[in-house]
C-alpha atoms as a PDB file:
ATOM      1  CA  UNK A   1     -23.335  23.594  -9.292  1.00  0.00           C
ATOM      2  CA  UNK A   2     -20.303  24.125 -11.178  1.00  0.00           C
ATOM      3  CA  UNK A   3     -17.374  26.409 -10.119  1.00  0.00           C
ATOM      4  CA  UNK A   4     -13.671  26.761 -11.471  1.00  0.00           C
ATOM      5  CA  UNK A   5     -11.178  27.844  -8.597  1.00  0.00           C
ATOM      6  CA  UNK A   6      -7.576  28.424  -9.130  1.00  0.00           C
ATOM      7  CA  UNK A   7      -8.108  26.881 -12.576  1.00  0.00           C
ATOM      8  CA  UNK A   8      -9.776  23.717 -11.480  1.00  0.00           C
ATOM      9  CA  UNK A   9     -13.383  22.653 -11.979  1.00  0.00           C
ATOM     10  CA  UNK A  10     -15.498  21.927  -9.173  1.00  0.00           C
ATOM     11  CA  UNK A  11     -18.751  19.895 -10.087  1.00  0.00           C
ATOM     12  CA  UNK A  12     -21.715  18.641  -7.878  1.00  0.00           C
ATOM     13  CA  UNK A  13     -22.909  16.526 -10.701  1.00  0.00           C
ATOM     14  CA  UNK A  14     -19.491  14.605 -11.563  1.00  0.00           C
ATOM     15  CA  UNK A  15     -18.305  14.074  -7.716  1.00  0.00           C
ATOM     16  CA  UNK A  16     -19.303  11.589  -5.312  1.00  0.00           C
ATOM     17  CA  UNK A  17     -21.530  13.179  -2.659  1.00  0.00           C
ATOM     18  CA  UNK A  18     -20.221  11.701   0.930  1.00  0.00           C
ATOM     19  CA  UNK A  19     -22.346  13.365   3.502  1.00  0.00           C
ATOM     20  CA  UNK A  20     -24.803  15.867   3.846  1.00  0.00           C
ATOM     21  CA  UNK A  21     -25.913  18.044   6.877  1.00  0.00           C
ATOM     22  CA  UNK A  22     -28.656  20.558   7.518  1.00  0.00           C
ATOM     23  CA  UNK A  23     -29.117  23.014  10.240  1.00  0.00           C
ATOM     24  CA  UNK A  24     -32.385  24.767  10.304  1.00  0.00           C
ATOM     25  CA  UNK A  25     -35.818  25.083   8.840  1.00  0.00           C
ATOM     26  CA  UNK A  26     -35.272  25.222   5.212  1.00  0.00           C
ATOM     27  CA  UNK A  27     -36.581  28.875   3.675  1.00  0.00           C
ATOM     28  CA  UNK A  28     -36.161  30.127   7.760  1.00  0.00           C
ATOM     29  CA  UNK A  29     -33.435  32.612   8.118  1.00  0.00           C
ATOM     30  CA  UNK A  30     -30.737  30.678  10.378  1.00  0.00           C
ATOM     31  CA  UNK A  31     -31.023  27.322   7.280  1.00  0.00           C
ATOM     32  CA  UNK A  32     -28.033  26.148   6.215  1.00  0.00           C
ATOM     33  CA  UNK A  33     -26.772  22.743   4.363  1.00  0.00           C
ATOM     34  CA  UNK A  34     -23.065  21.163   4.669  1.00  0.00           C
ATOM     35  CA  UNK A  35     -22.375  18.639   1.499  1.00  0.00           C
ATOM     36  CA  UNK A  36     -19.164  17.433   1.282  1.00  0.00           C
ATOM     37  CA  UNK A  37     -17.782  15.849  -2.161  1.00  0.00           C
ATOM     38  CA  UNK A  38     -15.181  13.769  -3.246  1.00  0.00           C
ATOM     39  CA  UNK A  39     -13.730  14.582  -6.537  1.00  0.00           C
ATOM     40  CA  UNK A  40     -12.558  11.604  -9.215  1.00  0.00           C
ATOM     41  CA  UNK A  41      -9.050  12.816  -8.685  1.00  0.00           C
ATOM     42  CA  UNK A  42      -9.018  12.804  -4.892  1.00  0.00           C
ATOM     43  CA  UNK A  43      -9.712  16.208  -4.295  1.00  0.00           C
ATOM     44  CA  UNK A  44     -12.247  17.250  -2.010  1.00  0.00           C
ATOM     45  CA  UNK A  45     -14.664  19.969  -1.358  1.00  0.00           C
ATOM     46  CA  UNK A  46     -17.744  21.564   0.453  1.00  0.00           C
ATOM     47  CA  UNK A  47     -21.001  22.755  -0.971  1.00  0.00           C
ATOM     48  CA  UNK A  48     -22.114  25.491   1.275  1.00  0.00           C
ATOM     49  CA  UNK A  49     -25.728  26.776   1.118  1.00  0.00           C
ATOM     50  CA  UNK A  50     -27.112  28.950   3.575  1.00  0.00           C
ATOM     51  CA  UNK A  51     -29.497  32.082   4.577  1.00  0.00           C
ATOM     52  CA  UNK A  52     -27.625  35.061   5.678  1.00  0.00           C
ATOM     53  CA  UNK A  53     -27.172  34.226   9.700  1.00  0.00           C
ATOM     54  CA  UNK A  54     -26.640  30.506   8.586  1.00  0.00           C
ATOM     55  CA  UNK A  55     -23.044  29.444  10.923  1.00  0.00           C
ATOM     56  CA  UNK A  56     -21.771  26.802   8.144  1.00  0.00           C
ATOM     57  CA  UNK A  57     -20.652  29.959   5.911  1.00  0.00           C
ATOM     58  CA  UNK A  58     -19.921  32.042   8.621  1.00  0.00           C
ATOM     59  CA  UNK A  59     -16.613  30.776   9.678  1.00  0.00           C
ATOM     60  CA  UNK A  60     -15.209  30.631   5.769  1.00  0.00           C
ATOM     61  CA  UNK A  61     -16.888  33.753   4.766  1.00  0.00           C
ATOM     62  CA  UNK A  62     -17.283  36.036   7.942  1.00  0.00           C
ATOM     63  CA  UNK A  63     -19.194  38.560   5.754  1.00  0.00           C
ATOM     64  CA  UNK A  64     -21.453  36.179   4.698  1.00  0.00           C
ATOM     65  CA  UNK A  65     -24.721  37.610   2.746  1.00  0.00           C
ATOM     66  CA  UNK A  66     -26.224  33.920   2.419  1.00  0.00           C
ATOM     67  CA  UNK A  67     -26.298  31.707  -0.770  1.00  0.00           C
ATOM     68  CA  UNK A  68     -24.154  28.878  -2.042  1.00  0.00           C
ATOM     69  CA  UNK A  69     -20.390  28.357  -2.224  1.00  0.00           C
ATOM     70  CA  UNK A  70     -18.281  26.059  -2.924  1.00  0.00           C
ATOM     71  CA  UNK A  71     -15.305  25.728  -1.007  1.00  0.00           C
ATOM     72  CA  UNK A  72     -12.264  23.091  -1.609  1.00  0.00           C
ATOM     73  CA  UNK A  73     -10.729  21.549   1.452  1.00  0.00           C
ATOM     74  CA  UNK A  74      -8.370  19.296   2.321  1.00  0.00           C
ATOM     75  CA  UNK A  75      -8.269  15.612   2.860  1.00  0.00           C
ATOM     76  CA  UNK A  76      -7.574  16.067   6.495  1.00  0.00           C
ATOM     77  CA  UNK A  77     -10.333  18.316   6.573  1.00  0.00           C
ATOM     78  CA  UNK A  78     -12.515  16.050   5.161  1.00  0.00           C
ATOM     79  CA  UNK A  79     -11.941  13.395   7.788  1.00  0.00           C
ATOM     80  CA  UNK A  80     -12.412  15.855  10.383  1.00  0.00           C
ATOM     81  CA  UNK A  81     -15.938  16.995   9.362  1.00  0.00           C
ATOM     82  CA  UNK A  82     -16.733  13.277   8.623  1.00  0.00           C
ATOM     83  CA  UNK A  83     -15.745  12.206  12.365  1.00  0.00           C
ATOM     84  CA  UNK A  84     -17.761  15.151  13.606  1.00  0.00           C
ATOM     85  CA  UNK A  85     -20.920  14.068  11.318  1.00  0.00           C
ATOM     86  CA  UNK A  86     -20.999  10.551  10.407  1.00  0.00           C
ATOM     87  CA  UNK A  87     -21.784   7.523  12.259  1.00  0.00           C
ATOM     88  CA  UNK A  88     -18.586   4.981  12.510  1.00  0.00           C
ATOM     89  CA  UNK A  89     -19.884   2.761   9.800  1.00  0.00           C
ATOM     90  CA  UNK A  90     -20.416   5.752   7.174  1.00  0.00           C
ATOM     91  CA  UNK A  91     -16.999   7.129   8.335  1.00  0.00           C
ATOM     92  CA  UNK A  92     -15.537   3.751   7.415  1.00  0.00           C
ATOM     93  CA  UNK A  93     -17.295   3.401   4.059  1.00  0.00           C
ATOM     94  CA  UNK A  94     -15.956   6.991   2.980  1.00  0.00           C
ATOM     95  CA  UNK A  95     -12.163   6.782   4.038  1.00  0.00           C
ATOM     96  CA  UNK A  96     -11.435   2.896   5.457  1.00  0.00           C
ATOM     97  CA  UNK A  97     -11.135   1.497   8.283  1.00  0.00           C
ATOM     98  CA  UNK A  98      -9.522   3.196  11.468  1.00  0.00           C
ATOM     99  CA  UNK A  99      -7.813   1.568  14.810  1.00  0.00           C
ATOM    100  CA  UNK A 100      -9.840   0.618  17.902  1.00  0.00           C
END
């Protein structure tokens, strides 16, 4: 999926995927996927794709009628999502190593 926002180009094929989640039965109506991306330039972002009651688009699109977005984040933001979804050696492999 391609998208320009605020005149820059967002592209699933040209960025590093670094983690994927899914909620749900896929084709059920509560399905959603997370992916989050890593752009060559730094930047990151979030591939959203969900049903219409699906909770990873409701709380960036509170009207949310389903589908995919994308959605650019910060690098913070990033890190947050990772610690909440990736195991320690997948967090490390994305963004370094952290203090024990």
């Amino acid at each position: 999926m391609k998208k320009v926002i605020n005149g820059r180009m967002y592209d699933t094929e040209t960025a590093r995927l670094l983690g994927r989640v899914t909620h749900g039965e896929p084709r059920s109506w509560n399905f959603s996927e997370e992916c989050l991306y890593r752009k060559k330039n730094g930047e990151y972002f979030f591939q959203f794709d969900g049903e219409v009651f699906s909770d990873s688009l409701a709380h960036i699109y509170p009207h949310n009628f389903g589908g995919e977005r994308i959605v650019p984040t910060t690098e913070r933001y990033a890190m947050l999502w990772a610690e909440e979804n990736f195991d320690g050696d997948e967090y490390v492999e994305q963004f370094g190593e952290v203090e024990e």
